[in-house]
PDB file of N, CA and C in Angstrom:
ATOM      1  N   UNK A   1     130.727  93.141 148.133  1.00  0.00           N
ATOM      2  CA  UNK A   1     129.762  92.328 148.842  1.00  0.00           C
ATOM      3  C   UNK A   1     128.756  91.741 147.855  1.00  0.00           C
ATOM      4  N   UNK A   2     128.331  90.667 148.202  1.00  0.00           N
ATOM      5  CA  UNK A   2     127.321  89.720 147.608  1.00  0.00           C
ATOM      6  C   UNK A   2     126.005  89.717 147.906  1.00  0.00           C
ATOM      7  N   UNK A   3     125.683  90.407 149.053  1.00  0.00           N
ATOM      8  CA  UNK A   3     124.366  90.580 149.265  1.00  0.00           C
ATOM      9  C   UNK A   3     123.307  89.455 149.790  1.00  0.00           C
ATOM     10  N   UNK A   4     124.457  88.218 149.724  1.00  0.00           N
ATOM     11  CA  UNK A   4     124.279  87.214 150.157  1.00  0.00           C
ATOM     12  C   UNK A   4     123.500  86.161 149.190  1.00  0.00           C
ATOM     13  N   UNK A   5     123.952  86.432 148.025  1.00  0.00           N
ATOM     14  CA  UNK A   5     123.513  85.969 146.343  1.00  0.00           C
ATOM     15  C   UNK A   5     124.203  84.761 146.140  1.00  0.00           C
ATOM     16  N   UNK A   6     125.962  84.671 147.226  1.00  0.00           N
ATOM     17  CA  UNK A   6     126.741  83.882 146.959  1.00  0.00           C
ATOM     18  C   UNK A   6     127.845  84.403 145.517  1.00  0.00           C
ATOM     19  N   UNK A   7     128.657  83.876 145.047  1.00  0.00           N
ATOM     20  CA  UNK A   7     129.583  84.157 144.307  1.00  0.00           C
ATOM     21  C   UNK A   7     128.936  83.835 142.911  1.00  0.00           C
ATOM     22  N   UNK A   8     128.366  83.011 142.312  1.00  0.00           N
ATOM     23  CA  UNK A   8     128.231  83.003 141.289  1.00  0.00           C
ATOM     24  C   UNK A   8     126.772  83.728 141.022  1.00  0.00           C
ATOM     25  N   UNK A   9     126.165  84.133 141.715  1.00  0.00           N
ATOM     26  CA  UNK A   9     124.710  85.123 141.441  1.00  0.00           C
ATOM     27  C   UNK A   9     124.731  85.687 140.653  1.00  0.00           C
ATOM     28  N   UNK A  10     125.839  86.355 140.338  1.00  0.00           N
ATOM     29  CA  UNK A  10     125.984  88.370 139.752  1.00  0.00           C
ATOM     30  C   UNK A  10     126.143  87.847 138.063  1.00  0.00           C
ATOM     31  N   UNK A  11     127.334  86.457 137.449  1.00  0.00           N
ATOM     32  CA  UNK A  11     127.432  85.874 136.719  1.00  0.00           C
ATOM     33  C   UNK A  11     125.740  85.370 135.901  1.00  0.00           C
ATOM     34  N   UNK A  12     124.896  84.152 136.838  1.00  0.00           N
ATOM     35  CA  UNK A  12     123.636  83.662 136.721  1.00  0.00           C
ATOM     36  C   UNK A  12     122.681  84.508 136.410  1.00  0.00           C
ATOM     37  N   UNK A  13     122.703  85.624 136.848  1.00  0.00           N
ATOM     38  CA  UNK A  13     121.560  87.032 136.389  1.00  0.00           C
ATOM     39  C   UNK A  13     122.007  87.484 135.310  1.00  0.00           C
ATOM     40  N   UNK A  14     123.084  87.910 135.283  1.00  0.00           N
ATOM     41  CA  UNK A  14     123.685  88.459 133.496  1.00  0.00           C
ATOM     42  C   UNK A  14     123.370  87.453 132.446  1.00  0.00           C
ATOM     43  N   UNK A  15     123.065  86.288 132.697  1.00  0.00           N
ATOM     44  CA  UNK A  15     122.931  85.409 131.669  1.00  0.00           C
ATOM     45  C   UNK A  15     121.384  85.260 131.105  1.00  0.00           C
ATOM     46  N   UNK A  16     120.496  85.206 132.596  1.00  0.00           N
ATOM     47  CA  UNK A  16     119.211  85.207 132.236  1.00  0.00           C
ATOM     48  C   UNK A  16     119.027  86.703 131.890  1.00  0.00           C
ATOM     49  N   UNK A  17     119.445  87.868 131.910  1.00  0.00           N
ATOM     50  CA  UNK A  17     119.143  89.274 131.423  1.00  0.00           C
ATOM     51  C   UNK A  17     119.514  89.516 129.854  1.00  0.00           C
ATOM     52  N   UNK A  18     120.114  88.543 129.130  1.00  0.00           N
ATOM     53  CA  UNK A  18     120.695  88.644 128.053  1.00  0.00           C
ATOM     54  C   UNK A  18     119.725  87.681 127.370  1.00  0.00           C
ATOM     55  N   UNK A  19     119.198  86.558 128.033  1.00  0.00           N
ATOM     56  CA  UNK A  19     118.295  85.472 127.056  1.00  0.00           C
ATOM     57  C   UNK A  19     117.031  86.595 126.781  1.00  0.00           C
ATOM     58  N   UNK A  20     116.873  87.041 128.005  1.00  0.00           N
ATOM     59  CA  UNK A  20     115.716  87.964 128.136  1.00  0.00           C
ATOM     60  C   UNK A  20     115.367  88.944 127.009  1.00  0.00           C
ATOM     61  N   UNK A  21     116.723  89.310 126.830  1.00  0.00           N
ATOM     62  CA  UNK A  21     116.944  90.595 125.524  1.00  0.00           C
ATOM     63  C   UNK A  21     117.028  89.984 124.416  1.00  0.00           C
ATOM     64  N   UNK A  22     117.259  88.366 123.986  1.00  0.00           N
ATOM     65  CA  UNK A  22     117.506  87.689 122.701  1.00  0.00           C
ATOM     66  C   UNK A  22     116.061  87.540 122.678  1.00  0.00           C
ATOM     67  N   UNK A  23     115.106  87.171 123.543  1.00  0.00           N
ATOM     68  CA  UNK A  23     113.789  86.688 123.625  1.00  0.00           C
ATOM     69  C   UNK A  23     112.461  87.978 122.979  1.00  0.00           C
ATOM     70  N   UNK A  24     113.128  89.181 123.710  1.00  0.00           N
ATOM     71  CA  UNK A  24     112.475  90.463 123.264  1.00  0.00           C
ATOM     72  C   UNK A  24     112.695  90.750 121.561  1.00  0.00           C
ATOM     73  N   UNK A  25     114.132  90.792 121.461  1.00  0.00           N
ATOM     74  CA  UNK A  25     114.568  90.860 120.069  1.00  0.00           C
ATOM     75  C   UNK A  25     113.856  90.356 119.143  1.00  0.00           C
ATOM     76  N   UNK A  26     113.312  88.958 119.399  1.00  0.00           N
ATOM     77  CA  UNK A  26     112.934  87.857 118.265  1.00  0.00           C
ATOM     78  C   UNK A  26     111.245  88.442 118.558  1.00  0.00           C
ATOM     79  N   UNK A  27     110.760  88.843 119.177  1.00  0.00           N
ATOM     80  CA  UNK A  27     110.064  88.875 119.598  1.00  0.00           C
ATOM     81  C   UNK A  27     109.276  90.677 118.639  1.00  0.00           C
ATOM     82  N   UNK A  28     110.300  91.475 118.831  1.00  0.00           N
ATOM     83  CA  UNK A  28     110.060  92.353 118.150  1.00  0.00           C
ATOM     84  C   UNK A  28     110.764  92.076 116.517  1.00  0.00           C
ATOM     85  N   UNK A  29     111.695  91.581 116.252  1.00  0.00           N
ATOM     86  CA  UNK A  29     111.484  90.828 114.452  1.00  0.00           C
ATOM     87  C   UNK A  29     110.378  90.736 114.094  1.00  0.00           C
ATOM     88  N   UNK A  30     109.881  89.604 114.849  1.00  0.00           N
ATOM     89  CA  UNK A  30     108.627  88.645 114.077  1.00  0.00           C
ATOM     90  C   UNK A  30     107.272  89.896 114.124  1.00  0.00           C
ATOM     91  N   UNK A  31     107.412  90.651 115.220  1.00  0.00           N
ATOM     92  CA  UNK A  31     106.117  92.123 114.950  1.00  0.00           C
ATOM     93  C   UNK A  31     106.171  92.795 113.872  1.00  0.00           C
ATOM     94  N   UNK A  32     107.368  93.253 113.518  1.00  0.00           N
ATOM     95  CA  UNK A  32     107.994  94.088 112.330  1.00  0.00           C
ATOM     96  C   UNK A  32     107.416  93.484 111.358  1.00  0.00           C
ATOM     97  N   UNK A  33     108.320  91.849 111.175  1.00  0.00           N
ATOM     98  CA  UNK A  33     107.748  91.202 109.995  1.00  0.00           C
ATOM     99  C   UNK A  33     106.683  91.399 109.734  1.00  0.00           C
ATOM    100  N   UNK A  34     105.657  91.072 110.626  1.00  0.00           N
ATOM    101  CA  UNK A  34     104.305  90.968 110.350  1.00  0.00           C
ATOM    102  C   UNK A  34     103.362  92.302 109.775  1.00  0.00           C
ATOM    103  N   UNK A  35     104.211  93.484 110.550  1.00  0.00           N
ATOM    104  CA  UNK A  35     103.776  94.440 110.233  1.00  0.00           C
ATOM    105  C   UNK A  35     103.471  94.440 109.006  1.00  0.00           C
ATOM    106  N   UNK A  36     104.769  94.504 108.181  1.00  0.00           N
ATOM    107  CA  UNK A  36     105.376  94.646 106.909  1.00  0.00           C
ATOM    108  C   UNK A  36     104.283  93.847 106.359  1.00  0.00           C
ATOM    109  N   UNK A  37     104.351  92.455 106.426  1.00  0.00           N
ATOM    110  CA  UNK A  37     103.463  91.895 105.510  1.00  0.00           C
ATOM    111  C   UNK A  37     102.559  92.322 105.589  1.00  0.00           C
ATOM    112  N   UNK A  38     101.570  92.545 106.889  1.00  0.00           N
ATOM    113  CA  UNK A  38     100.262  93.759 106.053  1.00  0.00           C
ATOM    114  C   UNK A  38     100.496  94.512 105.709  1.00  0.00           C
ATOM    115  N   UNK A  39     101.053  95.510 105.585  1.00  0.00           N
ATOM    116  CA  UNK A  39     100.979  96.375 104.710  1.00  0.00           C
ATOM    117  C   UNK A  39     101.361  96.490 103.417  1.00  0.00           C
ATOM    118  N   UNK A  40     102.176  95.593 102.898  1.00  0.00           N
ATOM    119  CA  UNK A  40     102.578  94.699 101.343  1.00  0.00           C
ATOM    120  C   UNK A  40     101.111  94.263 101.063  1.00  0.00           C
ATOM    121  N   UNK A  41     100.617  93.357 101.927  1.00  0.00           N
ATOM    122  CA  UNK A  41      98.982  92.956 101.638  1.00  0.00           C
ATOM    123  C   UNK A  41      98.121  93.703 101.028  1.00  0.00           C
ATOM    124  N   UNK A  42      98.508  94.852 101.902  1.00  0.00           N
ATOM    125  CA  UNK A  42      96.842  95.941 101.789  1.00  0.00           C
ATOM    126  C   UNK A  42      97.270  96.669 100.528  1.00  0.00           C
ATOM    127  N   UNK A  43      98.807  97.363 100.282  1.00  0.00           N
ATOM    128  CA  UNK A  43      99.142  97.390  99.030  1.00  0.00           C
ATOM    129  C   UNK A  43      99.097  97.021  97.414  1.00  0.00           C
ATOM    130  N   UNK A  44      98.676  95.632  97.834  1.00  0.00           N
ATOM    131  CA  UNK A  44      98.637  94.274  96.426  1.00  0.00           C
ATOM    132  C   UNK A  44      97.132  95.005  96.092  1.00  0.00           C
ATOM    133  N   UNK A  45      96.184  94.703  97.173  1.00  0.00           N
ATOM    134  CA  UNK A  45      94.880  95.113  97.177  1.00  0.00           C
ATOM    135  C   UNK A  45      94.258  93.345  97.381  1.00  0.00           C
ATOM    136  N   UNK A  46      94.970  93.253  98.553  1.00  0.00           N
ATOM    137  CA  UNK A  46      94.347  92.085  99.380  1.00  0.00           C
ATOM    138  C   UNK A  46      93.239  92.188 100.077  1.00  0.00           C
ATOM    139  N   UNK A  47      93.298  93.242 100.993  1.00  0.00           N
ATOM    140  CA  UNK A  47      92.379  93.537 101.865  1.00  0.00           C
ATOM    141  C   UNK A  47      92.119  94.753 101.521  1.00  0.00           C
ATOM    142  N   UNK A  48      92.120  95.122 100.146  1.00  0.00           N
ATOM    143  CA  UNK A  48      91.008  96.560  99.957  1.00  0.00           C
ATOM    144  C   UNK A  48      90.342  95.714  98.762  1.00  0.00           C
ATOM    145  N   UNK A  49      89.449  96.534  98.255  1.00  0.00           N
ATOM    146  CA  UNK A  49      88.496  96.346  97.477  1.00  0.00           C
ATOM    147  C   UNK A  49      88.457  97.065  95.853  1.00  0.00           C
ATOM    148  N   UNK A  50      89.600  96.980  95.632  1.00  0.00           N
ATOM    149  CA  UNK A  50      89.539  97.445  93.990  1.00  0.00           C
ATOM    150  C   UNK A  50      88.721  96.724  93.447  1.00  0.00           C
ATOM    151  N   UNK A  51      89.130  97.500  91.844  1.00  0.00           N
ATOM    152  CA  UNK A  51      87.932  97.212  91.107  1.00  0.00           C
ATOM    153  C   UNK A  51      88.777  95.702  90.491  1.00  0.00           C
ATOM    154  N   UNK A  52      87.998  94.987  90.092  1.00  0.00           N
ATOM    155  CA  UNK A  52      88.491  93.832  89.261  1.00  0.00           C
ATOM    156  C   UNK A  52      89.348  93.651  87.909  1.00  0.00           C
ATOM    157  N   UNK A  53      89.773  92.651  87.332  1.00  0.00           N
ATOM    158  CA  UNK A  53      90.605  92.528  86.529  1.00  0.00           C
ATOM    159  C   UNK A  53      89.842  92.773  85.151  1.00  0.00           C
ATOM    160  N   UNK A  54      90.703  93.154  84.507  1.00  0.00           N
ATOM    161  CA  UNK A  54      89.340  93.096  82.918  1.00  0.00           C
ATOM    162  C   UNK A  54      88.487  91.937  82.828  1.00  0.00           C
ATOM    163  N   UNK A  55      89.244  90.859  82.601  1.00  0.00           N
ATOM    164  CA  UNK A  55      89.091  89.564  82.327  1.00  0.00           C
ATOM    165  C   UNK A  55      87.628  89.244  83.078  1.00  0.00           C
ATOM    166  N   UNK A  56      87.874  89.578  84.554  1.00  0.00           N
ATOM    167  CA  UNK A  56      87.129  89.009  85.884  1.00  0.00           C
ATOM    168  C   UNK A  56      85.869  89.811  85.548  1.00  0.00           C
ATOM    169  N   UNK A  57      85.991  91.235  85.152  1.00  0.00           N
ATOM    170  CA  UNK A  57      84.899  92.033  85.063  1.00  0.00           C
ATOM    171  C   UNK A  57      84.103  91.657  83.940  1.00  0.00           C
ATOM    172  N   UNK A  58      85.174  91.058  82.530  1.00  0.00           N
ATOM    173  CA  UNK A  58      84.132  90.613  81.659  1.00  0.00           C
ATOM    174  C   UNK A  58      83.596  89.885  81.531  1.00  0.00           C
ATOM    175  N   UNK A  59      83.844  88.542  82.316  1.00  0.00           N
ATOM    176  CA  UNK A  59      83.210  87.457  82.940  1.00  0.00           C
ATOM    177  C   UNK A  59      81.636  87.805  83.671  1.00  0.00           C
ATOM    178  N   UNK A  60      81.944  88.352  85.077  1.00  0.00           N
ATOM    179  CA  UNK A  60      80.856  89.086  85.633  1.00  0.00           C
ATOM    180  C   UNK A  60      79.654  89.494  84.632  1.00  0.00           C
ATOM    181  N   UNK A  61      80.080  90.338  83.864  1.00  0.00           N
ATOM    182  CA  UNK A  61      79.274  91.162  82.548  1.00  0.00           C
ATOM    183  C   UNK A  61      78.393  89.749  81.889  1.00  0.00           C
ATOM    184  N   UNK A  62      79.637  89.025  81.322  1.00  0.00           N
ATOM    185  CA  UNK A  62      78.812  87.739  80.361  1.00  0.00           C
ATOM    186  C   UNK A  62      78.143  86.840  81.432  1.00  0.00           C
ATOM    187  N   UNK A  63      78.198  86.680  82.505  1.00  0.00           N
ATOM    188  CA  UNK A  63      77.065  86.208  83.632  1.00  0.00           C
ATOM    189  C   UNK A  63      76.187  86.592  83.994  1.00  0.00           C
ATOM    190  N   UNK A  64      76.014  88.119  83.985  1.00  0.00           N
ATOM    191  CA  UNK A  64      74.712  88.787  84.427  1.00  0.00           C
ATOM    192  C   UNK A  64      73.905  89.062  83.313  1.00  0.00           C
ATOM    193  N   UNK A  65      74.090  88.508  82.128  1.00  0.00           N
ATOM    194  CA  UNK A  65      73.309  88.735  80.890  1.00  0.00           C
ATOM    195  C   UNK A  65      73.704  89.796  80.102  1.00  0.00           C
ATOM    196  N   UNK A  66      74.115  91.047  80.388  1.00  0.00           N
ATOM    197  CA  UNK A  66      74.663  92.604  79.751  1.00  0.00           C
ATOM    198  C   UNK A  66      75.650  92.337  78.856  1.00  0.00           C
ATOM    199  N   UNK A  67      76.254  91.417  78.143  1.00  0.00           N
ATOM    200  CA  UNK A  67      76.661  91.077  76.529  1.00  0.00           C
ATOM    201  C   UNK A  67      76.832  89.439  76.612  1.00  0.00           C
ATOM    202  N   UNK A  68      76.416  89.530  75.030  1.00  0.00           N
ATOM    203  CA  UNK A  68      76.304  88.018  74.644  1.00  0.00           C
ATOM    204  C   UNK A  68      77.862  87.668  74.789  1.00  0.00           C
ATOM    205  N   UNK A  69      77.828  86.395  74.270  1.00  0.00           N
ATOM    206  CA  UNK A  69      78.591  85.175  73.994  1.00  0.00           C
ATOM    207  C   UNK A  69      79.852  85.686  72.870  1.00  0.00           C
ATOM    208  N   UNK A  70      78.994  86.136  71.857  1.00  0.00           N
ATOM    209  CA  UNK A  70      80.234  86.571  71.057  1.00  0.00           C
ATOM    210  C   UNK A  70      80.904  87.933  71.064  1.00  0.00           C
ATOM    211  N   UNK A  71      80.195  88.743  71.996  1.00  0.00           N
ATOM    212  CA  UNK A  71      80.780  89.940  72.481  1.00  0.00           C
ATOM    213  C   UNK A  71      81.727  89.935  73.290  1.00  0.00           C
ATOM    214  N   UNK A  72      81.597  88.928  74.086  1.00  0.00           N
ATOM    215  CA  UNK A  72      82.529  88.366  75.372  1.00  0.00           C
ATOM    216  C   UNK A  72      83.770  88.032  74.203  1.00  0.00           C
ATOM    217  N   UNK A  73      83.595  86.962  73.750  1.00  0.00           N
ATOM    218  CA  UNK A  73      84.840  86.303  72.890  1.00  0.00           C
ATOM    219  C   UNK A  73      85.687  87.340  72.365  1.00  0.00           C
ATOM    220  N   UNK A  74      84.780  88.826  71.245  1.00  0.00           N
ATOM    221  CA  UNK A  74      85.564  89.844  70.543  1.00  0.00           C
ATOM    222  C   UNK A  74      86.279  90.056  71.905  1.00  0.00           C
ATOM    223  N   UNK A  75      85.550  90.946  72.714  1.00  0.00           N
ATOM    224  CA  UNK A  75      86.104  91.871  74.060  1.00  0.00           C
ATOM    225  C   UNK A  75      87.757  91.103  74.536  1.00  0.00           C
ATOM    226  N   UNK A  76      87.474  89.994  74.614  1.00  0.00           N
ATOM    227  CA  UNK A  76      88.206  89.118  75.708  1.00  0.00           C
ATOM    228  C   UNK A  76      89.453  89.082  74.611  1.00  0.00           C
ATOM    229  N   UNK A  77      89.418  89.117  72.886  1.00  0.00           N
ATOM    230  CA  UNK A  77      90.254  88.621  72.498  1.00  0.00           C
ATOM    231  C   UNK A  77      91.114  89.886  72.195  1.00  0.00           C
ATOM    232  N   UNK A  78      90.558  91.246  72.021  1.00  0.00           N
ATOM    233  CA  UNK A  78      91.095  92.801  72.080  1.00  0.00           C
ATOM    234  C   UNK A  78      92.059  92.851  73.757  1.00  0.00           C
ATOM    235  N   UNK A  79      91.312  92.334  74.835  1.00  0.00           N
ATOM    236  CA  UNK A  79      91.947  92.230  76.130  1.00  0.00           C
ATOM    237  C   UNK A  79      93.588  91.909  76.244  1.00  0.00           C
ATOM    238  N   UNK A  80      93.441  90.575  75.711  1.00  0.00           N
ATOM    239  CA  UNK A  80      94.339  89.627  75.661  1.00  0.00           C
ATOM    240  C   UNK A  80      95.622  89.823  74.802  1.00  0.00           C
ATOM    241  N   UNK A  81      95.656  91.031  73.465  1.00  0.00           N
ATOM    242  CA  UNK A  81      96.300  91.230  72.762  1.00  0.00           C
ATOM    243  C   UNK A  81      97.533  92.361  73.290  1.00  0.00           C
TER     244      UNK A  81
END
């Protein structure tokens, strides 16, 4: 019996119950993905707060006045080696 759905009902529901499950699927991918990429993020130290790069820190240093010009240059060129 048909339940009065007609003959092709039972067919028409299996089809939309399956888009339904391709729709969820993609749906939970793209969460995962995202997951993932934050937490690769927070890993790099995107969204935390380490300490800075030599370079960046010795910059900082030669901006706030706490070594000259040619201290920066030695420092930076020991860095770099």
């Amino acid at each position: 019996m048909m339940y009065g759905w007609g003959a092709g009902a039972g067919y028409g529901m299996s089809i939309w119950m399956l888009i339904s499950w391709i729709i969820m699927a993609v749906v939970i991918i793209f969460a995962l993905y995202g997951l993932i990429a934050i937490i690769r993020k927070s890993e790099t130290g995107r969204f935390t707060n380490k300490s800075l790069e030599p370079i960046e820190y010795l910059k900082e240093r030669l901006a706030k006045g706490e070594i000259s010009h040619e201290e920066y240059q030695k420092i930076k060129e020991e860095l770099l080696k």
